[in-house]
C-alpha atoms as a PDB file:
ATOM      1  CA  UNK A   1      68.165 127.844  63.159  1.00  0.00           C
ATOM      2  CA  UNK A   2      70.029 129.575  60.364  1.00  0.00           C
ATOM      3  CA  UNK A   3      73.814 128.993  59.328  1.00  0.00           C
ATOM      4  CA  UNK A   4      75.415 131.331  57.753  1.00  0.00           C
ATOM      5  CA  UNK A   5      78.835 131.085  55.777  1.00  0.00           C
ATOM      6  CA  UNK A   6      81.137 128.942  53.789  1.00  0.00           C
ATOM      7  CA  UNK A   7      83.764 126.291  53.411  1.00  0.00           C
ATOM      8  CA  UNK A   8      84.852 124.756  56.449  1.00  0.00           C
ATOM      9  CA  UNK A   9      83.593 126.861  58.946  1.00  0.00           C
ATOM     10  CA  UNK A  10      79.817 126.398  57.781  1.00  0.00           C
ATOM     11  CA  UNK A  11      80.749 122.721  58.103  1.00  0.00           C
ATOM     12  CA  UNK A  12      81.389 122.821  61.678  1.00  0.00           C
ATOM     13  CA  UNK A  13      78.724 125.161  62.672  1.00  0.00           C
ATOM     14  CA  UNK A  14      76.395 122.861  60.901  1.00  0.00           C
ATOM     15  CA  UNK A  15      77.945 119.696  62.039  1.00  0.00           C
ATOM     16  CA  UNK A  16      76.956 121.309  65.632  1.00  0.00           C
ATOM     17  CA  UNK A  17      74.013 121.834  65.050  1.00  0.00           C
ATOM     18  CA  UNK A  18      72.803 118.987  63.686  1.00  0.00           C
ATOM     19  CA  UNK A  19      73.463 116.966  66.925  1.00  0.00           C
ATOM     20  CA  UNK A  20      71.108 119.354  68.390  1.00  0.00           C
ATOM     21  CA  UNK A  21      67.068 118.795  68.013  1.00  0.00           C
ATOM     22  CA  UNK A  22      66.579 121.812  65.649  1.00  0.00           C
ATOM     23  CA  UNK A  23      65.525 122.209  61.955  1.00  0.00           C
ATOM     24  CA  UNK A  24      68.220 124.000  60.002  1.00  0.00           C
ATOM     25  CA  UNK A  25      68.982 126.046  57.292  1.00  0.00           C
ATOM     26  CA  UNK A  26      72.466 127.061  55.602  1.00  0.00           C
ATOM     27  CA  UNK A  27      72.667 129.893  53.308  1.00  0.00           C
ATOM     28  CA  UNK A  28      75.913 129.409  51.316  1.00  0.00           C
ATOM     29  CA  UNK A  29      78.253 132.289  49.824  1.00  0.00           C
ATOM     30  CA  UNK A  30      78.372 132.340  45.868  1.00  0.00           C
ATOM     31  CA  UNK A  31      81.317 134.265  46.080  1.00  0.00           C
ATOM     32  CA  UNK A  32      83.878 130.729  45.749  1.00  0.00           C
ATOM     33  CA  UNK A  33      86.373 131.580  42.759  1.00  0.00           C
ATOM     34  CA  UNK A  34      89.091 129.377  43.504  1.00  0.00           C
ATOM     35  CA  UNK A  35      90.123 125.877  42.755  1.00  0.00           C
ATOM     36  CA  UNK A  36      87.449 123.023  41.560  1.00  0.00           C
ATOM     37  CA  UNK A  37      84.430 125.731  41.830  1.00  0.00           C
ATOM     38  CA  UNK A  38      86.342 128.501  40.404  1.00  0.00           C
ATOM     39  CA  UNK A  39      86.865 126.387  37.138  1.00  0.00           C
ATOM     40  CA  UNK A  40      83.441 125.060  36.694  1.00  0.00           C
ATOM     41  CA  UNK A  41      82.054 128.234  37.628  1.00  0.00           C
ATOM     42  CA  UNK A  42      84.083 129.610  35.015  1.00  0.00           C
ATOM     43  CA  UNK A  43      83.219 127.072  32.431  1.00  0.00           C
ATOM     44  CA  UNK A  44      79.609 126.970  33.024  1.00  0.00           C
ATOM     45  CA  UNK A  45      78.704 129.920  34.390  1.00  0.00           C
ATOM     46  CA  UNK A  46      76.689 128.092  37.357  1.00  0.00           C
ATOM     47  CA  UNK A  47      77.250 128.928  40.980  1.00  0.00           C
ATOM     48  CA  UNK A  48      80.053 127.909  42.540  1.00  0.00           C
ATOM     49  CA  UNK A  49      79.489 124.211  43.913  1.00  0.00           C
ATOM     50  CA  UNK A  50      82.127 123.575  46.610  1.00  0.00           C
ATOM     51  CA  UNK A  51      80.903 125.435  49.659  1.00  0.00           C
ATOM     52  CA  UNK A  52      76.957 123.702  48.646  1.00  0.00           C
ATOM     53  CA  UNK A  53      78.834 120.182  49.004  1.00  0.00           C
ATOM     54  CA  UNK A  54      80.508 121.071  51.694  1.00  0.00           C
ATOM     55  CA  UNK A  55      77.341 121.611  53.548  1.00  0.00           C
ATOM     56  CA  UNK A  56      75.408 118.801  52.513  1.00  0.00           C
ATOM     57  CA  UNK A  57      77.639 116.524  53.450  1.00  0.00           C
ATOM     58  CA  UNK A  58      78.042 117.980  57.035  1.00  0.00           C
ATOM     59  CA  UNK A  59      73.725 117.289  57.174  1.00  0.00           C
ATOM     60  CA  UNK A  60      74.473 114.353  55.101  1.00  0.00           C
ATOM     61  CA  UNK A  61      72.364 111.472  57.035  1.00  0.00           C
ATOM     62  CA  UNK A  62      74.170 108.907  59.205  1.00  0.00           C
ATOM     63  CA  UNK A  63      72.440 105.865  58.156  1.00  0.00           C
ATOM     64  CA  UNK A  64      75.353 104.090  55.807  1.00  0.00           C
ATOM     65  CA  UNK A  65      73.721 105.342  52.579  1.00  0.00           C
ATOM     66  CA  UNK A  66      73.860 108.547  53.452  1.00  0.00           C
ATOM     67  CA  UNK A  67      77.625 107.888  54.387  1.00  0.00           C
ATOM     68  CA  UNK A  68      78.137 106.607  51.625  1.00  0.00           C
ATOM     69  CA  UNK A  69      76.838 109.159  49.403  1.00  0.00           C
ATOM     70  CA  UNK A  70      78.517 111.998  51.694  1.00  0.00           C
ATOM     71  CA  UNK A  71      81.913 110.229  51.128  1.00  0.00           C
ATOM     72  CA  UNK A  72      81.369 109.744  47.197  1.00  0.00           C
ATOM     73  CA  UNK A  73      80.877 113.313  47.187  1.00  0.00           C
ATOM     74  CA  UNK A  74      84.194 114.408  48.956  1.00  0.00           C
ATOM     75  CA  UNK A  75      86.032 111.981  46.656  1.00  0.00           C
ATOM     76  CA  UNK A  76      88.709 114.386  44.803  1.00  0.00           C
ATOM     77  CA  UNK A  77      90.261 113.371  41.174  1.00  0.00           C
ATOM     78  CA  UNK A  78      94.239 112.736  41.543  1.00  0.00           C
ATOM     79  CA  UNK A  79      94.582 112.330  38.121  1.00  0.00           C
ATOM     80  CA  UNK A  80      93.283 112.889  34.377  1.00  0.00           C
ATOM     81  CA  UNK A  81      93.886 116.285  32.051  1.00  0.00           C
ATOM     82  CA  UNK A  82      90.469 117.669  33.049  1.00  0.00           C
ATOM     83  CA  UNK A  83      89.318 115.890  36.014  1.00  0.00           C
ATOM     84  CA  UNK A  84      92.519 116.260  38.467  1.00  0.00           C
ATOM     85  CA  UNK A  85      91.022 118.529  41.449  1.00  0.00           C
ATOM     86  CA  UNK A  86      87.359 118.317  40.956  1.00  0.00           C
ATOM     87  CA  UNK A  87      85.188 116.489  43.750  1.00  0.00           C
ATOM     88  CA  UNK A  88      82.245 114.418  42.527  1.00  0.00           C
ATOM     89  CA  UNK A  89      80.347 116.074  44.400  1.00  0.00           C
ATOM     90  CA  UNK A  90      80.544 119.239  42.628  1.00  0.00           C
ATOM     91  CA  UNK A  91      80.381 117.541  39.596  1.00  0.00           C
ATOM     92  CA  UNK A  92      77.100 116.438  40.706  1.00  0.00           C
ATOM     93  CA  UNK A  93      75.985 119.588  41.328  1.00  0.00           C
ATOM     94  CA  UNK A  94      76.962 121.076  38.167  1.00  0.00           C
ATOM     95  CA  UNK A  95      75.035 118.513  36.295  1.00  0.00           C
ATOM     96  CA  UNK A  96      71.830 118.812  38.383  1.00  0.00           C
ATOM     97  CA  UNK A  97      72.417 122.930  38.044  1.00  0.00           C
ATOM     98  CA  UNK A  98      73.116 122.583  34.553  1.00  0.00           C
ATOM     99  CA  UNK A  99      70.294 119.803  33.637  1.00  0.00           C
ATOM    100  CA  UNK A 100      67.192 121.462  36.271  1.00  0.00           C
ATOM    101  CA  UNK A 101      67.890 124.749  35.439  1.00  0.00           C
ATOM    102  CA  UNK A 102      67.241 125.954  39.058  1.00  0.00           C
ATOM    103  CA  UNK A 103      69.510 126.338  41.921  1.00  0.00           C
ATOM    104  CA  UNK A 104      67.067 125.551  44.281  1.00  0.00           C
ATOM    105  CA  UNK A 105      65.398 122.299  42.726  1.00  0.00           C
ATOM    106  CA  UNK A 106      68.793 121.265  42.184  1.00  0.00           C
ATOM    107  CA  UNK A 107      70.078 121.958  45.927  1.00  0.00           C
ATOM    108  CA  UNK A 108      66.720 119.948  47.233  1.00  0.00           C
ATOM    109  CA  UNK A 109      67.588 116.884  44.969  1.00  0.00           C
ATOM    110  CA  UNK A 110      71.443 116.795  46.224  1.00  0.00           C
ATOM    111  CA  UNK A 111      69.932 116.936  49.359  1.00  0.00           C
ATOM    112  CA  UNK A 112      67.498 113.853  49.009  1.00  0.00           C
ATOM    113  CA  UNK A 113      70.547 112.294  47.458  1.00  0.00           C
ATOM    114  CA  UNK A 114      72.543 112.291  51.167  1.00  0.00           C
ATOM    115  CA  UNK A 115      69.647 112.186  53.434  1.00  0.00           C
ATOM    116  CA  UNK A 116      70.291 115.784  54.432  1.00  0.00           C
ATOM    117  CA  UNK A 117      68.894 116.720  57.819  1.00  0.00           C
ATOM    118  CA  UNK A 118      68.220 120.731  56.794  1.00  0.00           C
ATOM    119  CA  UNK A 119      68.121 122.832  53.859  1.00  0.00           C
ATOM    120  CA  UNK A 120      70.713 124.136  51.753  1.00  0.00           C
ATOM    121  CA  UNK A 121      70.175 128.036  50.417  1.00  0.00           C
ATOM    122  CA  UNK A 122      72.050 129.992  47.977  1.00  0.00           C
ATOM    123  CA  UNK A 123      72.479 133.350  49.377  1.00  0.00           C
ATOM    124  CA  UNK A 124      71.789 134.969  45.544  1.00  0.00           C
ATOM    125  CA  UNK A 125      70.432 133.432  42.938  1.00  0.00           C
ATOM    126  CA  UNK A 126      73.328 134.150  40.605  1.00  0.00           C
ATOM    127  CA  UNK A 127      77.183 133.821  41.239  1.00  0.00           C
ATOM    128  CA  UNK A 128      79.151 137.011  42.842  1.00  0.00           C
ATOM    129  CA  UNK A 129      82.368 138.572  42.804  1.00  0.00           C
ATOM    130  CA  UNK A 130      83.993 139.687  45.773  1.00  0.00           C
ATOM    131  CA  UNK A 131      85.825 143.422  46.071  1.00  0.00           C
ATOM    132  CA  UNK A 132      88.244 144.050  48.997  1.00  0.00           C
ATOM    133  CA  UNK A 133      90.073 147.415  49.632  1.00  0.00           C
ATOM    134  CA  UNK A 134      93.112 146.297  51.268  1.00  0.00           C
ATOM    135  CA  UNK A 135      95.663 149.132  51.746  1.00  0.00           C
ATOM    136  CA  UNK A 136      94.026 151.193  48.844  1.00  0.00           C
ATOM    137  CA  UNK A 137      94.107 148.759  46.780  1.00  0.00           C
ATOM    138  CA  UNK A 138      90.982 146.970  45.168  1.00  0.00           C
ATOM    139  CA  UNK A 139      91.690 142.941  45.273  1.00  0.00           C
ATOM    140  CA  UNK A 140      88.830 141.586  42.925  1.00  0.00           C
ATOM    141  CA  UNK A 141      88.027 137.767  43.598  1.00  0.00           C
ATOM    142  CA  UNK A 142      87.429 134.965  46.931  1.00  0.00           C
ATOM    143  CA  UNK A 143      90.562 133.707  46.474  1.00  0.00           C
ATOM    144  CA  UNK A 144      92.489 136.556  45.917  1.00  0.00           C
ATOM    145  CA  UNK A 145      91.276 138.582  48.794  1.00  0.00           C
ATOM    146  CA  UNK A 146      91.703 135.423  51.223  1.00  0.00           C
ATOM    147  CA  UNK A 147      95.592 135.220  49.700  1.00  0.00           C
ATOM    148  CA  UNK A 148      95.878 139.255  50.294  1.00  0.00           C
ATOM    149  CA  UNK A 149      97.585 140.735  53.402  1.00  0.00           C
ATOM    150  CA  UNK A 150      96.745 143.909  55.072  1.00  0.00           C
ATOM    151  CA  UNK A 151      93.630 145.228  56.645  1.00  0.00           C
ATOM    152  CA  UNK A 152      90.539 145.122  54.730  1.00  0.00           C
ATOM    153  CA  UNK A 153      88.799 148.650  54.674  1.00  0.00           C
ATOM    154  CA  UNK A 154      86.179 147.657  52.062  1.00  0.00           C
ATOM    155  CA  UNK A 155      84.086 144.719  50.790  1.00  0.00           C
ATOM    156  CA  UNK A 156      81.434 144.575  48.582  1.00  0.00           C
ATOM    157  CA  UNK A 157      79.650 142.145  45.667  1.00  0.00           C
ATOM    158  CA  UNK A 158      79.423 142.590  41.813  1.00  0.00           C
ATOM    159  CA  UNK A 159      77.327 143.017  40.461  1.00  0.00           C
ATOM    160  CA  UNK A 160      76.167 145.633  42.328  1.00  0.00           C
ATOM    161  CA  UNK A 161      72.926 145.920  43.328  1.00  0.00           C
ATOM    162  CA  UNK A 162      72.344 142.343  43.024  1.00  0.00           C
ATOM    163  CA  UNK A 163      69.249 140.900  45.096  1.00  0.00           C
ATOM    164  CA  UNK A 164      69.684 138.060  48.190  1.00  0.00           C
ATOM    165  CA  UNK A 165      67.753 134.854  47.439  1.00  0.00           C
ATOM    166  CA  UNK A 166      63.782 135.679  48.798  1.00  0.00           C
ATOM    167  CA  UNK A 167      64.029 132.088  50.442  1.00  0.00           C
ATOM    168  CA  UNK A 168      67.503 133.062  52.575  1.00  0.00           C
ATOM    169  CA  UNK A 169      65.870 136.298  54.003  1.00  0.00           C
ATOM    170  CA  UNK A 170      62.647 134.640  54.520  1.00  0.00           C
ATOM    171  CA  UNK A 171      64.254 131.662  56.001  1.00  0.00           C
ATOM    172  CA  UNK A 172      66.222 134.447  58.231  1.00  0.00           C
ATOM    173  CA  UNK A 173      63.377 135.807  58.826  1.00  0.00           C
ATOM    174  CA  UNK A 174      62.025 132.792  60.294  1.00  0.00           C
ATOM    175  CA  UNK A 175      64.795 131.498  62.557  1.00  0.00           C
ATOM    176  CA  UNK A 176      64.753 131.568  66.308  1.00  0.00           C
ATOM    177  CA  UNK A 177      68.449 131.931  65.789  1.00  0.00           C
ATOM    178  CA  UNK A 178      71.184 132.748  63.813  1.00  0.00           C
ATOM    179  CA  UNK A 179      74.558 131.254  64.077  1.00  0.00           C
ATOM    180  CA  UNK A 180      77.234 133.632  62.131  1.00  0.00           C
ATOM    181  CA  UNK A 181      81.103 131.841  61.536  1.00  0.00           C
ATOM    182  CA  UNK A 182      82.809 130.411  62.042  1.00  0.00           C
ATOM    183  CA  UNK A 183      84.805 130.799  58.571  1.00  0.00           C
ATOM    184  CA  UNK A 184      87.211 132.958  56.520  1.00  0.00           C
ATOM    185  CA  UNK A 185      85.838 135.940  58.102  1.00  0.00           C
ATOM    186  CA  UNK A 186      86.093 138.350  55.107  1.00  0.00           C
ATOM    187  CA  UNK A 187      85.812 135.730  52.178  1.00  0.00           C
ATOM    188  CA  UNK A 188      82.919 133.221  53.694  1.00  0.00           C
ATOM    189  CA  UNK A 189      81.494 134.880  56.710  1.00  0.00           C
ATOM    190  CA  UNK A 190      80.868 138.560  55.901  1.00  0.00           C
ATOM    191  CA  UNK A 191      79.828 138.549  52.194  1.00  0.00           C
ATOM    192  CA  UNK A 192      76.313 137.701  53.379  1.00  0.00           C
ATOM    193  CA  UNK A 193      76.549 140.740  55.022  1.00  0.00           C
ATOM    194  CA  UNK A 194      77.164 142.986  52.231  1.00  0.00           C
ATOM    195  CA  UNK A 195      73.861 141.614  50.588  1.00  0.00           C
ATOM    196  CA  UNK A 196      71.631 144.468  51.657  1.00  0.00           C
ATOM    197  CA  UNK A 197      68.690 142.251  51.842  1.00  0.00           C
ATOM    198  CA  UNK A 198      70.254 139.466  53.579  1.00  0.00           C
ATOM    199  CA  UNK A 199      72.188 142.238  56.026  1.00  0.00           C
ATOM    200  CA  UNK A 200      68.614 143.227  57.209  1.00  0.00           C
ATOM    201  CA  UNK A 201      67.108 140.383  57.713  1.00  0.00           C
ATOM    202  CA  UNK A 202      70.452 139.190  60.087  1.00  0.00           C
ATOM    203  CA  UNK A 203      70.011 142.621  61.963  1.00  0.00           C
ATOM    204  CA  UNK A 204      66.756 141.607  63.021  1.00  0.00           C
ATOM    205  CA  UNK A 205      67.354 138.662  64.127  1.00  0.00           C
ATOM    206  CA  UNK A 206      69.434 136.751  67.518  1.00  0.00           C
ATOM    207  CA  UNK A 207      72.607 136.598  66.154  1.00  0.00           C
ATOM    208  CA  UNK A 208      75.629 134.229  67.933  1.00  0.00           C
ATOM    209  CA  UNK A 209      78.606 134.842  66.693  1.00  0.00           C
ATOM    210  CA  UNK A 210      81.155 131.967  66.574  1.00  0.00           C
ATOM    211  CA  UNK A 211      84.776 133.233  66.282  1.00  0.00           C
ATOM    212  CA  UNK A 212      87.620 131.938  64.985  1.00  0.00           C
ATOM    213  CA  UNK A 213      90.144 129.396  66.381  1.00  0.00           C
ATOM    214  CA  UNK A 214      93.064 130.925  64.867  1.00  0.00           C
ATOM    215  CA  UNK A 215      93.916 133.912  62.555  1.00  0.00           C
ATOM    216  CA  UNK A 216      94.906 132.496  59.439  1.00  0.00           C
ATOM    217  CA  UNK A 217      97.411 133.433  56.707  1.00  0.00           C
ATOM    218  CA  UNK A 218      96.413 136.606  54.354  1.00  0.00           C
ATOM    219  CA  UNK A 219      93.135 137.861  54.971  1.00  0.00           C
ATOM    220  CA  UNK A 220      93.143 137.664  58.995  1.00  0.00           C
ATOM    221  CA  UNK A 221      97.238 137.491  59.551  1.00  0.00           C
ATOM    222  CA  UNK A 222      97.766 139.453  62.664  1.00  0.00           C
ATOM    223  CA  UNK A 223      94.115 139.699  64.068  1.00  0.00           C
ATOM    224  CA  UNK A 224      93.073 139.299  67.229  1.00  0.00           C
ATOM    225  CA  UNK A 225      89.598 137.949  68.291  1.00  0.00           C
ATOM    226  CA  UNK A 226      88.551 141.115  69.524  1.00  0.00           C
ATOM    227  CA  UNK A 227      89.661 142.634  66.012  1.00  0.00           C
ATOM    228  CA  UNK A 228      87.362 140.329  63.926  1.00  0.00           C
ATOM    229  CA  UNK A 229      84.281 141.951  66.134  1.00  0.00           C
ATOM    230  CA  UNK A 230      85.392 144.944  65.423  1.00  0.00           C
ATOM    231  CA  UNK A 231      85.920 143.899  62.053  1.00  0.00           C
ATOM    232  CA  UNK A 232      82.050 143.377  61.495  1.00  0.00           C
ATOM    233  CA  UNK A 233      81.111 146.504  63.318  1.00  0.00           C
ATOM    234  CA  UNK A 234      83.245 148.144  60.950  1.00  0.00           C
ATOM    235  CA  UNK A 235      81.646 146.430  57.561  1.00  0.00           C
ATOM    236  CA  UNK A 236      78.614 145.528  58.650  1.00  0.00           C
ATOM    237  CA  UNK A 237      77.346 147.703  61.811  1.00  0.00           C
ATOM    238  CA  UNK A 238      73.274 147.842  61.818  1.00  0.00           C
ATOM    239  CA  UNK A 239      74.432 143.637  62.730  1.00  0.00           C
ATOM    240  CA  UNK A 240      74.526 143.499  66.481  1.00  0.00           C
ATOM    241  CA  UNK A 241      75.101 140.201  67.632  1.00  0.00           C
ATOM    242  CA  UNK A 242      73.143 138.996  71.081  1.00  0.00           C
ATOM    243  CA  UNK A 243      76.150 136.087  72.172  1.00  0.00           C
ATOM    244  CA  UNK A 244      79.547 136.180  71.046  1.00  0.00           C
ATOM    245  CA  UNK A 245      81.167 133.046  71.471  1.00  0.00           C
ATOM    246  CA  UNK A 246      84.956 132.245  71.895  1.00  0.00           C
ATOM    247  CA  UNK A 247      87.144 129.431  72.923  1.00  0.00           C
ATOM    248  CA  UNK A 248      89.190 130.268  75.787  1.00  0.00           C
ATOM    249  CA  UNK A 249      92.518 129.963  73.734  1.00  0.00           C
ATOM    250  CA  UNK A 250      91.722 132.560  71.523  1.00  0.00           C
ATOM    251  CA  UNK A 251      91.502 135.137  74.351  1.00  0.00           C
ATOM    252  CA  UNK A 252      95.367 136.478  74.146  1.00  0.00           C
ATOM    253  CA  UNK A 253      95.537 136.574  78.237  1.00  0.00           C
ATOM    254  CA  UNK A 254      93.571 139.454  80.493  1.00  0.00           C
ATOM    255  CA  UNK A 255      94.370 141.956  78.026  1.00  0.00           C
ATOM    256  CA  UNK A 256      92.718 140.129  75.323  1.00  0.00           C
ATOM    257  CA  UNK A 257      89.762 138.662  77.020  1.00  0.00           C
ATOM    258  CA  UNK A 258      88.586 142.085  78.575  1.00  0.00           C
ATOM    259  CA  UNK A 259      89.266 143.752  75.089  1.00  0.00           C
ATOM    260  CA  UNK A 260      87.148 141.375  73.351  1.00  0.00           C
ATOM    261  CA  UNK A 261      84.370 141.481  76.466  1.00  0.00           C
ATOM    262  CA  UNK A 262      84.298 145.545  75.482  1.00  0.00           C
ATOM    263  CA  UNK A 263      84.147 144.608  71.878  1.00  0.00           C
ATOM    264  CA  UNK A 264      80.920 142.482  72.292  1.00  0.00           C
ATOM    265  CA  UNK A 265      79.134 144.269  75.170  1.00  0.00           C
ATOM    266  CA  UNK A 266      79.079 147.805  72.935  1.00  0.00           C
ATOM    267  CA  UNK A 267      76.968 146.093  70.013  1.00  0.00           C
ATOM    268  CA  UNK A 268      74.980 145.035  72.611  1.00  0.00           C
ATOM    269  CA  UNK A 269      75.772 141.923  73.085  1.00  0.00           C
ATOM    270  CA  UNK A 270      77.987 139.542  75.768  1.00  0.00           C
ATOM    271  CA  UNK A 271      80.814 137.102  75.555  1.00  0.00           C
ATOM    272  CA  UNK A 272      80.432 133.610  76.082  1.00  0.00           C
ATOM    273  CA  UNK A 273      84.135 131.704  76.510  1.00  0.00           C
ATOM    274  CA  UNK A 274      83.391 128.200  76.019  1.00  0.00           C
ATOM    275  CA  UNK A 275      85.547 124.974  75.078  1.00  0.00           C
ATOM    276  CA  UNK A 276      84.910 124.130  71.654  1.00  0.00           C
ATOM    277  CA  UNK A 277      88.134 123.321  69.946  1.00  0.00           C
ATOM    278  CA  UNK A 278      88.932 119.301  69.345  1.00  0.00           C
ATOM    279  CA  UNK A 279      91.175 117.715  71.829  1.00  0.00           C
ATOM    280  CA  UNK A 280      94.435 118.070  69.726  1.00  0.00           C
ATOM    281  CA  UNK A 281      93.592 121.564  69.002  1.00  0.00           C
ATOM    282  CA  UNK A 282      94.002 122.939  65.305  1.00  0.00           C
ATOM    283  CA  UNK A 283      91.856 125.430  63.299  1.00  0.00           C
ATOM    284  CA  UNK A 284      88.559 123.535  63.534  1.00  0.00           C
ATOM    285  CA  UNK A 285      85.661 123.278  66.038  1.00  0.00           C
ATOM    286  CA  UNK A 286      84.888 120.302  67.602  1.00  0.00           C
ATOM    287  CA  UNK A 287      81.490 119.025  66.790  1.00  0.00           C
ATOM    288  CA  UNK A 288      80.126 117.832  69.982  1.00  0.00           C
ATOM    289  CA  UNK A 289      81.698 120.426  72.346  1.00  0.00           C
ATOM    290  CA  UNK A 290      80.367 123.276  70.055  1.00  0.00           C
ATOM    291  CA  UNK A 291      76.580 121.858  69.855  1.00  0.00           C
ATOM    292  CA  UNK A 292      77.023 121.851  73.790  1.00  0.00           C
ATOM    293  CA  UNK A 293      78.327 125.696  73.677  1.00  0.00           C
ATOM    294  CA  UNK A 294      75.266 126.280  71.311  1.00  0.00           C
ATOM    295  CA  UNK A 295      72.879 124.062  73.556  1.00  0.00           C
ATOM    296  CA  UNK A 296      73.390 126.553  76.684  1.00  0.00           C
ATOM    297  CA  UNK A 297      74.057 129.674  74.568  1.00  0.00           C
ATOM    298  CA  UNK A 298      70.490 129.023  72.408  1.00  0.00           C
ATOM    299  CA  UNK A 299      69.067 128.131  76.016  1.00  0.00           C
ATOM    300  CA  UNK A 300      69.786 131.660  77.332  1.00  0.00           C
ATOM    301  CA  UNK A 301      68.319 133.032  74.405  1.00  0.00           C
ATOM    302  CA  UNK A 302      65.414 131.394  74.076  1.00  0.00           C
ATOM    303  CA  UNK A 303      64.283 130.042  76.703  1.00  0.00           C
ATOM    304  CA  UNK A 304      62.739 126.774  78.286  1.00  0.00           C
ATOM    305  CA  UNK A 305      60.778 125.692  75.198  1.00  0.00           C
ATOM    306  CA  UNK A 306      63.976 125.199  73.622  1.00  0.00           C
ATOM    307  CA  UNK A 307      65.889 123.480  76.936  1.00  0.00           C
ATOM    308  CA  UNK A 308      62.742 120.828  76.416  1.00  0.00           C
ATOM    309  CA  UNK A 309      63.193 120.047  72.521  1.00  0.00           C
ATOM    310  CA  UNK A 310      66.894 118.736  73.167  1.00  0.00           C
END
């Protein structure tokens, strides 16, 4: 299996699917320009750390030195002129980027560090800038684009022409499955998709998409879930995903549910409403209840062999 985003959302598609019997990969935006990764990334000119230690703590192992570890990494400076904001565990990853000279060595060594259960993947080998066309306007940056109202008509990555990391497509390439969001969906989930590369590879592969439990501020005000599928036909159409999964309070009534039912049966694809929100609801998936969404959606896909690994 193959995770694809950033922030938050990557977490809790890859906290899923850890508790299932599957090797896993996550290939990690570069775009990150804000806060503790913005300013290193800025300063050092390394990519940007956050959304790699946000993953490797999700696979983090669950022995108590892995714990451990995974919690010393989320640990956020309060105070100090220089410090205030950063998370050690970005810190760490600048210094292993900075002292091994290779993304990849350095991902693999942070990942021995927590007992990771998977791989961690840069989707490019260099850091990227994202471009939104919102209203006409060009909004140049992650973090400004996610802050930005108003439909996005346009995203792409400088510099252009930039190549997707060999090991992400091949990984891709590889995977029974892919599992797309859920995340910001312009600023973490469809950058990978603008990679032309990366876009390919995805296209050829089973692709379940995870939406959203709520529409957030900026970026996604307003949208429906049946707007975010259109959203990816829209910026990334040769992607046709085989499952689209929602949690039934996302659906917006009738109306909603048979819109977004249309929406994913013309890509080809069908609509799976599931419960996978936590108990007191909020923004973020529940961990067990989306691995058993995944469990009978990867089932469907793939088969028996898979129903007998987990």
């Amino acid at each position: 299996m193959v995770a694809l985003g950033g922030g938050r959302g990557l977490s809790s598609s890859l906290s899923a699917l850890r508790l299932l019997a599957v090797e896993c990969t996550a290939v990690v935006s570069v775009a990150d320009d804000g806060s503790s990764s913005g300013r290193l990334r800025a300063e050092l000119g390394i990519l940007p750390p956050g959304d790699f230690r946000k993953a490797l703590v999700a696979l983090a192992s669950r022995d108590t030195a892995g714990q451990e570890m995974a919690a010393l990494f989320e640990h956020r400076f309060a105070a100090g002129e220089t410090l205030a904001g950063h998370a050690v565990g970005n810190l760490v990853l600048a210094g292993l980027f900075e002292s091994l000279g290779d993304p990849l060595a350095a991902l693999a060594r942070a990942s021995t560090m927590v007992g990771a259960r998977g791989t961690v993947l840069p989707m490019a080998g260099e850091p990227l800038e994202l471009v939104g066309r919102v209203g006409g306007v060009l909004v140049r940056g992650q973090a400004a684009l996610a802050r930005t109202p108003g439909r996005i008509d346009e995203l792409y990555l400088e510099p252009p022409g930039t190549a997707a990391s060999p090991e992400a497509v091949e990984a891709i390439r590889a995977a029974d499955a892919v599992v797309l969001g859920p995340g910001s969906w312009f600023t973490s989930v469809l950058p990978h998709l603008v990679l032309p590369d990366l876009a390919k590879a995805v296209a050829g592969s089973r692709v379940v998409l995870v939406l959203n439990l709520a529409s957030g501020p900026g970026e996604t005000a307003g949208m429906t879930a049946a707007d975010h599928v259109a959203a990816l036909a829209r910026l990334a159409p040769e992607v046709r995903p085989a499952v689209v999964l929602a949690d039934p309070s996302v659906l917006g009534g009738t109306v909603g549910h048979e819109r977004l039912r249309r929406e994913a049966e013309s890509r080809g694809g069908r609509l799976v409403v599931a419960p996978v929100a936590g108990p007191a609801g909020g923004s973020e998936h529940d961990a067990p209840s989306l691995a058993a969404a995944l469990r009978s959606v990867l089932a469907t896909l793939l088969g028996p062999d898979f129903e007998s690994t987990t």
